[in-house]
Protein backbone atom coordinates (compact mmCIF):
# COMPACT_ATOMS: atom_id res chain seq x y z
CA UNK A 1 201.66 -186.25 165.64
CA UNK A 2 203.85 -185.07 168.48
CA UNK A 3 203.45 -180.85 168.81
CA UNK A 4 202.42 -181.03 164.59
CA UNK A 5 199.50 -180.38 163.05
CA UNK A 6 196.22 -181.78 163.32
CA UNK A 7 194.71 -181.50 160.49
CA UNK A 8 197.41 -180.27 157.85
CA UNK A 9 196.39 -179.40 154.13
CA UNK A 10 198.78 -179.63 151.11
CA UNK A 11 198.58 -178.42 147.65
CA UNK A 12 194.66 -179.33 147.56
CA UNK A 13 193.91 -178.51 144.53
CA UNK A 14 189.92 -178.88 142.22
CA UNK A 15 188.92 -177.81 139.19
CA UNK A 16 185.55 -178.11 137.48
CA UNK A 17 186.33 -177.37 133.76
CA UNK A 18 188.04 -174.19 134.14
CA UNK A 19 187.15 -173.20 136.60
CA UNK A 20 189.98 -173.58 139.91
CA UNK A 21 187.77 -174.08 143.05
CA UNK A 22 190.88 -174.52 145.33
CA UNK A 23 194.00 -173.70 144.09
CA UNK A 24 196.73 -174.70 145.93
CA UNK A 25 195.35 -174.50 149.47
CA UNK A 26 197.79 -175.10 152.41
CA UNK A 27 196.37 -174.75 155.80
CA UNK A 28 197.81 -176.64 159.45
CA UNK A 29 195.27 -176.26 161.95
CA UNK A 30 196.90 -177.11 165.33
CA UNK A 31 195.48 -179.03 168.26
CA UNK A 32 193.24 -176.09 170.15
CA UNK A 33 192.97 -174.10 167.32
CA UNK A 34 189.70 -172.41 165.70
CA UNK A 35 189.75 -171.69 161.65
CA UNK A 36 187.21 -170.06 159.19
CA UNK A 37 186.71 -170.17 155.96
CA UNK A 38 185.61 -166.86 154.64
CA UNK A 39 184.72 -165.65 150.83
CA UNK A 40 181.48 -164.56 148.55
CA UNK A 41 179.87 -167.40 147.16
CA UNK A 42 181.57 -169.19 144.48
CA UNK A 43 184.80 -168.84 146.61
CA UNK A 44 185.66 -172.22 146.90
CA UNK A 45 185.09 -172.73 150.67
CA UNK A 46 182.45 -175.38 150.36
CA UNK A 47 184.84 -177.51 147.51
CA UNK A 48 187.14 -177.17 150.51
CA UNK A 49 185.44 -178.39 153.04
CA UNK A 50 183.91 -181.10 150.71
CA UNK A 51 187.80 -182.11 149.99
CA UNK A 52 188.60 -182.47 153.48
CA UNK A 53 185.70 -184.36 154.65
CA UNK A 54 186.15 -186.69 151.62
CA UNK A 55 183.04 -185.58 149.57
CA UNK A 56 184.79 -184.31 147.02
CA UNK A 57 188.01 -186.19 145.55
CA UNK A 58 190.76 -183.99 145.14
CA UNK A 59 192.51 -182.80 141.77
CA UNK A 60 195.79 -182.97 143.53
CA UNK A 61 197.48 -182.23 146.93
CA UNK A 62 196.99 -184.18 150.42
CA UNK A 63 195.22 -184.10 153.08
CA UNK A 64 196.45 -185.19 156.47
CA UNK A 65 194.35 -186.13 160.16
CA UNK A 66 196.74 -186.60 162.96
CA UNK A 67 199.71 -187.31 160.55
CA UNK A 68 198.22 -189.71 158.52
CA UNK A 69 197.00 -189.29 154.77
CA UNK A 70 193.26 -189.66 154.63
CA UNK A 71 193.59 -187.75 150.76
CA UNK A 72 191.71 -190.75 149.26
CA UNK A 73 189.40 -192.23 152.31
CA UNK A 74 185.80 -191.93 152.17
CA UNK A 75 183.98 -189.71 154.18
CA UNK A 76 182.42 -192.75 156.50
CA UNK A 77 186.37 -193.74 157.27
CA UNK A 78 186.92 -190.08 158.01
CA UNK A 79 184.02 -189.45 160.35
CA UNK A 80 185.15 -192.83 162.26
CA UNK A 81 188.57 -191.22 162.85
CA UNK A 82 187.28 -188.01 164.23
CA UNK A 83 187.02 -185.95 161.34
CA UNK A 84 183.69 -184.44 160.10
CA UNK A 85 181.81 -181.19 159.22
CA UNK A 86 178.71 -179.90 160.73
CA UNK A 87 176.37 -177.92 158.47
CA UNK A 88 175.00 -174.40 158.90
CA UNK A 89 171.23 -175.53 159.32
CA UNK A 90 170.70 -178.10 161.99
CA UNK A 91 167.68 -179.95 162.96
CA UNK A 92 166.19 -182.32 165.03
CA UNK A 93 163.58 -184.95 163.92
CA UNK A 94 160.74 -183.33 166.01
CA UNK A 95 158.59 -186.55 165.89
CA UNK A 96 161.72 -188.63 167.15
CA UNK A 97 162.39 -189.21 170.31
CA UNK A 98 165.97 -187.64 171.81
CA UNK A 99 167.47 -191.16 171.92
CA UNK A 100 166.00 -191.74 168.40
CA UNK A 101 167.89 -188.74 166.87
CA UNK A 102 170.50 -189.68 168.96
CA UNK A 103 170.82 -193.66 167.14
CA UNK A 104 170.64 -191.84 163.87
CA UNK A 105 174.02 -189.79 164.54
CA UNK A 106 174.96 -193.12 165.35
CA UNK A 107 174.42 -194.84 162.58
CA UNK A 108 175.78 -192.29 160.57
CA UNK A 109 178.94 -191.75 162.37
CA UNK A 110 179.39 -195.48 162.10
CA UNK A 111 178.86 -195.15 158.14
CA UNK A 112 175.91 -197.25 158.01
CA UNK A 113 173.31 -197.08 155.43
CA UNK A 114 170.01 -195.29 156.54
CA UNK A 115 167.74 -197.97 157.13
CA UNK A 116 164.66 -196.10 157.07
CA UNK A 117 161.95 -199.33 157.31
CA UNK A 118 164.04 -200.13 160.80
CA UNK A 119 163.55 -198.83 163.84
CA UNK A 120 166.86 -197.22 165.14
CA UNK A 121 165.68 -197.37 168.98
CA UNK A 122 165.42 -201.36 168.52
CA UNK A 123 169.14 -201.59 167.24
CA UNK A 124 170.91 -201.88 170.87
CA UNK A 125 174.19 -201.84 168.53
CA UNK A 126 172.78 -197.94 168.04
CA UNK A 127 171.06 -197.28 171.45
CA UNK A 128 173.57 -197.93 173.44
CA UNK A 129 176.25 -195.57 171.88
CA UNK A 130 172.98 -192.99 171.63
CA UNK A 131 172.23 -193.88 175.13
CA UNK A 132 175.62 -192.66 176.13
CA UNK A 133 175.48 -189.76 173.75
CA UNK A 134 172.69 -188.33 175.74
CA UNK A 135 174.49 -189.02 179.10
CA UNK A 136 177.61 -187.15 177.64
CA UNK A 137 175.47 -184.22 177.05
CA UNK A 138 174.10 -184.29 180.11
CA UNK A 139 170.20 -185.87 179.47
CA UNK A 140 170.45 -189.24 180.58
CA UNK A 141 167.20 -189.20 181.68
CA UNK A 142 165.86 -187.92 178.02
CA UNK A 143 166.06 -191.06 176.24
CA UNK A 144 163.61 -192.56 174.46
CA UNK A 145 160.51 -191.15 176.30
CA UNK A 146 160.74 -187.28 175.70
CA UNK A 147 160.38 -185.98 172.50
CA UNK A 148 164.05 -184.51 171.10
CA UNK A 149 161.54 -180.70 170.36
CA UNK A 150 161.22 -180.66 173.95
CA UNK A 151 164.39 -180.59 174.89
């Protein structure tokens, strides 16, 4: 990837029926660099964003993540390599505890199923990545004795 793109978009390209979502789209974001998608609604910007992050398969065009196609990976092989989107309403499990929230990112970053009859804190192959989640953000002593709402 040497000085190119990070994330570089070509020809993407989805249509429902007739109707073009993305048309076309080409877009390089560089290393450092902050982009926006902006539009009224029914725009296209979330079939975008769905296309890049894998949610949506692609009419045409590629899609490439530090110079290497990813147009036809799922979203789990995406989020593994770095690549992921964060969504405009964010919230904590309030009757988790911080480490407990924490496992869950986990276990979806690593593309596991939601295992919702297993607890997440008993998983060390969870709590430790959580556990150093919560050092990297600075609340290593958080884990799984303070509640993640009173943080």
């Amino acid at each position: 990837m040497s000085g190119g793109a990070l994330l570089r978009i070509e020809g993407l390209e989805k249509r429902f029926g007739g109707l073009r979502a993305s048309d076309g789209l080409d877009l390089d974001v560089l290393p450092g660099e902050l982009h926006a998608l902006i539009g009224p609604n029914g725009a296209g910007k979330s079939t975008a964003i769905g296309q890049i992050t894998g949610e949506i398969p692609p009419d045409a065009g590629r899609i490439l993540f530090e110079g290497e196609d990813i147009t036809r990976l799922p979203p789990a092989r995406r989020v593994r390599r770095g690549l992921s989107r964060s969504f405009q309403i964010v919230q904590l499990l309030d009757d988790e505890t911080a480490e407990a929230n924490a496992a869950l990112a986990v276990q979806a970053a690593q593309g596991h199923s939601f295992r919702f009859w297993r607890d997440a804190t008993r998983d060390e192959g969870l709590r430790a990545p959580a556990r150093a989640l919560l050092r990297r953000a600075g609340l290593p002593d958080a884990r799984h004795r303070v509640l993640a709402a009173d943080l």
